[in-house]
C-alpha atoms as a PDB file:
ATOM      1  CA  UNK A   1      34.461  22.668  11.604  1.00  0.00           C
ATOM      2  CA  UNK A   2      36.949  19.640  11.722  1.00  0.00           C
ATOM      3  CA  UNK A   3      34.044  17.413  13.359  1.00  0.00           C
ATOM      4  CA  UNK A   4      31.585  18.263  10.343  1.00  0.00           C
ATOM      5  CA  UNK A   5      34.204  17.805   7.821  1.00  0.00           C
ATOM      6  CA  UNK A   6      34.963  13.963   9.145  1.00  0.00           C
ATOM      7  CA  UNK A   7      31.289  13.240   9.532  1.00  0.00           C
ATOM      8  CA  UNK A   8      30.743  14.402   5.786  1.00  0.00           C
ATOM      9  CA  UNK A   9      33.716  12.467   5.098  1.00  0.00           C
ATOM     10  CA  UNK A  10      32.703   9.183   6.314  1.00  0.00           C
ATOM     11  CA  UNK A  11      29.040   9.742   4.474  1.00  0.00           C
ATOM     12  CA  UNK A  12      30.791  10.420   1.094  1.00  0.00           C
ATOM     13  CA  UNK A  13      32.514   7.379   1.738  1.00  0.00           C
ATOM     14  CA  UNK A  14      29.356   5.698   2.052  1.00  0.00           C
ATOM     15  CA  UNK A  15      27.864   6.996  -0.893  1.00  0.00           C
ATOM     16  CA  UNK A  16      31.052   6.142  -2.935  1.00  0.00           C
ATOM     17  CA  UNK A  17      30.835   2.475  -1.568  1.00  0.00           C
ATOM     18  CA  UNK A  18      27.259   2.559  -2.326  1.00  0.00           C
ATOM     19  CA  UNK A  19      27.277   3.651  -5.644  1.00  0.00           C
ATOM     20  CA  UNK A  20      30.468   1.556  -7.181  1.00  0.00           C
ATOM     21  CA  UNK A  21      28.692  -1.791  -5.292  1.00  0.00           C
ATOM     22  CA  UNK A  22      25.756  -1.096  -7.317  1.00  0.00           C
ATOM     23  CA  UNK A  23      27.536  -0.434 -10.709  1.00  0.00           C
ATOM     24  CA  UNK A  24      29.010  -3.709  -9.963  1.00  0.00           C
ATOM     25  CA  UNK A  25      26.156  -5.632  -9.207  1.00  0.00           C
ATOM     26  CA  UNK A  26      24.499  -4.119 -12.254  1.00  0.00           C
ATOM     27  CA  UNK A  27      27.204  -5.053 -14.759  1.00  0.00           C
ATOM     28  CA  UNK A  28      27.861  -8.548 -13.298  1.00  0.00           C
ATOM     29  CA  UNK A  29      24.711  -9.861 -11.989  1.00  0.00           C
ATOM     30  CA  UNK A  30      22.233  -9.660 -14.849  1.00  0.00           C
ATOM     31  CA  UNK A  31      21.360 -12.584 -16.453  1.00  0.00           C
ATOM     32  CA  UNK A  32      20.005 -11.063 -19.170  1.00  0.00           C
ATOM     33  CA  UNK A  33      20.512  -8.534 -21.320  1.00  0.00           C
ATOM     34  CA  UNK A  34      18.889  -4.875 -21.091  1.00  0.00           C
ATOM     35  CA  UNK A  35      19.347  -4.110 -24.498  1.00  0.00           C
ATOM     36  CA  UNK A  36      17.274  -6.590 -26.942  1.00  0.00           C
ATOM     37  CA  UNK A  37      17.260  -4.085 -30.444  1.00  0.00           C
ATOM     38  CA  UNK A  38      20.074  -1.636 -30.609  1.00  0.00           C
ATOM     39  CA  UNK A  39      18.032   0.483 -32.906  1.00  0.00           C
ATOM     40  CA  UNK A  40      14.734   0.552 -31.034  1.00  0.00           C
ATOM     41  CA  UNK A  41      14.649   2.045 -27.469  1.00  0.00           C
ATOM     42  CA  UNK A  42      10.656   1.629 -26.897  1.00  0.00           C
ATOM     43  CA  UNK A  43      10.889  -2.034 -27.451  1.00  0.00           C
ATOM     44  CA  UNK A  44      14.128  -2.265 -25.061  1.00  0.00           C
ATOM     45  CA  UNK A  45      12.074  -0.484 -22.769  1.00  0.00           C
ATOM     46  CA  UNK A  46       8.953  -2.719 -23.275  1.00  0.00           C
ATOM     47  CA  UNK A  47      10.758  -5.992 -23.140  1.00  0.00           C
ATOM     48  CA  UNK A  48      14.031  -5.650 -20.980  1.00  0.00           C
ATOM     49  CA  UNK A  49      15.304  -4.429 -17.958  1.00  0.00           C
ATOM     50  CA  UNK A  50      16.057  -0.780 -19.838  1.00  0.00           C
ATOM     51  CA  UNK A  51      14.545   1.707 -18.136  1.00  0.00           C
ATOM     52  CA  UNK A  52      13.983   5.333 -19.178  1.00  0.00           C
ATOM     53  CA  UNK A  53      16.446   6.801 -17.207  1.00  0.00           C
ATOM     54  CA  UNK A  54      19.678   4.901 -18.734  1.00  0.00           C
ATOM     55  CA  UNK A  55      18.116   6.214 -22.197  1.00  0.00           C
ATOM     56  CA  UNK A  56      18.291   9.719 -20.580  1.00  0.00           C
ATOM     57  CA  UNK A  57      21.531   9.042 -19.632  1.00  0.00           C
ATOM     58  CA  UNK A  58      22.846   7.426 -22.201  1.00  0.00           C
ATOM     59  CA  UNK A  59      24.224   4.449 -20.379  1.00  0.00           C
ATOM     60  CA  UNK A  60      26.706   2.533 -22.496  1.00  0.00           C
ATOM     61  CA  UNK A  61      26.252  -1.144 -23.420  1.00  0.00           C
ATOM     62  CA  UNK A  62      28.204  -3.793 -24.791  1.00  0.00           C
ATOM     63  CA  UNK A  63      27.790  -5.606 -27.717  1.00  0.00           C
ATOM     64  CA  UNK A  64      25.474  -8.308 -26.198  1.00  0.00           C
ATOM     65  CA  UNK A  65      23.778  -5.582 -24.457  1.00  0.00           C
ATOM     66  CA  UNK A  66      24.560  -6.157 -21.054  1.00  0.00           C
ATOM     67  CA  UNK A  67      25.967  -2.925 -18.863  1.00  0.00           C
ATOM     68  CA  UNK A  68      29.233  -2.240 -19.289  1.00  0.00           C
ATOM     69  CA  UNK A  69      31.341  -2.533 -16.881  1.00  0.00           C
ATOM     70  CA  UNK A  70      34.611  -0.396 -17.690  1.00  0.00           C
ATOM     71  CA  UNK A  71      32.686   2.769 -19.230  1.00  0.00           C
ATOM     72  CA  UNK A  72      33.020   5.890 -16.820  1.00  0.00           C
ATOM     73  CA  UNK A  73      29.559   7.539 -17.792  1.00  0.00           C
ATOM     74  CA  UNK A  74      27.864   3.985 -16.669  1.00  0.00           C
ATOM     75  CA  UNK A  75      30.027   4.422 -12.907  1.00  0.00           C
ATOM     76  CA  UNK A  76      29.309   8.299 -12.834  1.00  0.00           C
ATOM     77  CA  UNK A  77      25.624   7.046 -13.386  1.00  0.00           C
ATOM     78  CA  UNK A  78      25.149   5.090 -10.279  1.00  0.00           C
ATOM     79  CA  UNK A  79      27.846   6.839  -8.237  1.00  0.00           C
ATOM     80  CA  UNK A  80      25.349  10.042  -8.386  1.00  0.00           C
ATOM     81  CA  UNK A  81      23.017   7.885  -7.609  1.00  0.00           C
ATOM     82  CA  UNK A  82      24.371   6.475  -4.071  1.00  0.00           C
ATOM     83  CA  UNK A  83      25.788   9.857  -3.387  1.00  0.00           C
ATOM     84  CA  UNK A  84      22.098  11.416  -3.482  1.00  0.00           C
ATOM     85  CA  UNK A  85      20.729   8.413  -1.684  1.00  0.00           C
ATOM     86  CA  UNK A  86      23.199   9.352   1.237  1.00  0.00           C
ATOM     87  CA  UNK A  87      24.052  12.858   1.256  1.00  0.00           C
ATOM     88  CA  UNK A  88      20.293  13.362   0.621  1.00  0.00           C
ATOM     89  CA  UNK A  89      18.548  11.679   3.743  1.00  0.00           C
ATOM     90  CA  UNK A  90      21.095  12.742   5.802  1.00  0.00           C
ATOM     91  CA  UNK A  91      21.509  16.212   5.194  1.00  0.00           C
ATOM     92  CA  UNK A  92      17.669  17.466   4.328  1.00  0.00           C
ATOM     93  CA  UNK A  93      16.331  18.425   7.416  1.00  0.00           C
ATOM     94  CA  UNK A  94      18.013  18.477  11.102  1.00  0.00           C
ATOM     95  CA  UNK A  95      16.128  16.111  12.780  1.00  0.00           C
ATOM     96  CA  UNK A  96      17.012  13.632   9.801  1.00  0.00           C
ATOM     97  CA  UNK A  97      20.631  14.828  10.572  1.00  0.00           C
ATOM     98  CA  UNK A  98      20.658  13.950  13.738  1.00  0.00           C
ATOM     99  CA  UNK A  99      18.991  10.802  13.753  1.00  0.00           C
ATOM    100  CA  UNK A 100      21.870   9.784  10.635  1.00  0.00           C
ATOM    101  CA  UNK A 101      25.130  11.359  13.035  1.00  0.00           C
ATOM    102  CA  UNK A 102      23.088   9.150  15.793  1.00  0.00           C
ATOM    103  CA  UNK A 103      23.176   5.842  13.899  1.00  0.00           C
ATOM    104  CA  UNK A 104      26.463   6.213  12.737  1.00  0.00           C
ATOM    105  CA  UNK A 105      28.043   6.589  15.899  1.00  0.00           C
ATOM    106  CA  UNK A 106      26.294   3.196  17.097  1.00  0.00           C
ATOM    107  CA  UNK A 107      27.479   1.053  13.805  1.00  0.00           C
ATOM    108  CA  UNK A 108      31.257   2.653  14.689  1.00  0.00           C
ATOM    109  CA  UNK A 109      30.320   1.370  18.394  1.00  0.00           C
ATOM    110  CA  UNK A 110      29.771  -1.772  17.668  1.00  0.00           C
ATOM    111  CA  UNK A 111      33.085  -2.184  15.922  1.00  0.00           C
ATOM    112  CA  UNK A 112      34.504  -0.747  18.671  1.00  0.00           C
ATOM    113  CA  UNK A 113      35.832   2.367  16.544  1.00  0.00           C
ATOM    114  CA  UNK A 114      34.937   6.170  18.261  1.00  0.00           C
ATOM    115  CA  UNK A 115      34.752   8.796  15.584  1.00  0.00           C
ATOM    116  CA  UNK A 116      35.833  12.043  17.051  1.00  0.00           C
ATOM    117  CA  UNK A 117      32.253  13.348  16.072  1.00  0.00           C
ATOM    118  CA  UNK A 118      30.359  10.888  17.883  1.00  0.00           C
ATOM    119  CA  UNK A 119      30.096  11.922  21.756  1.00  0.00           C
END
């Protein structure tokens, strides 16, 4: 039970490192805005980076209209979105499982670190 709890452990912490590096990049790297017209979404999502999703979402945007950075809805957004793209892979079927458990043990390998899940 120990062994699966560390294994999950280290592939939360993946997701979690995932997820807040790609909230990052989003809020810092764009060089243009998403939002163009704060009052019309279809042209936002015609002309922009603004996809359909954030207006599901409700992302939160600054008053240039670039993603910001310090709202917790915008990191919740992307951290559920590198926790899925993790946990999900890895846990869906067994052979997937394995195959995840069977890389991980060779990336801790090569950094000469020996989880006590890997044999």
């Amino acid at each position: 039970m120990w062994i699966a709890a560390a294994e999950f452990l280290c592939w939360l912490a993946l997701g979690l490192v995932l997820g807040i590096a790609l909230h990052w990049w989003k809020a810092n790297a764009d060089p243009y805005p998403d939002i163009m017209d704060k009052d019309d979404p279809a042209l936002n999502l015609a002309l922009g980076q603004y996809k359909i999703e954030n207006y599901v979402a409700d992302s939160q945007y600054d008053d240039a209209g670039f993603w910001e950075y310090y709202s917790l809805r915008n990191v919740a957004f992307y951290v559920s979105i590198g926790l899925g793209s993790v946990l999900g892979p890895v846990y869906a079927t067994a052979d997937g499982h394995a195959y995840a458990r069977g890389a991980l043990c060779q990336a801790a390998n090569f950094v000469h670190v020996t989880p006590i899940f890997c044999p």
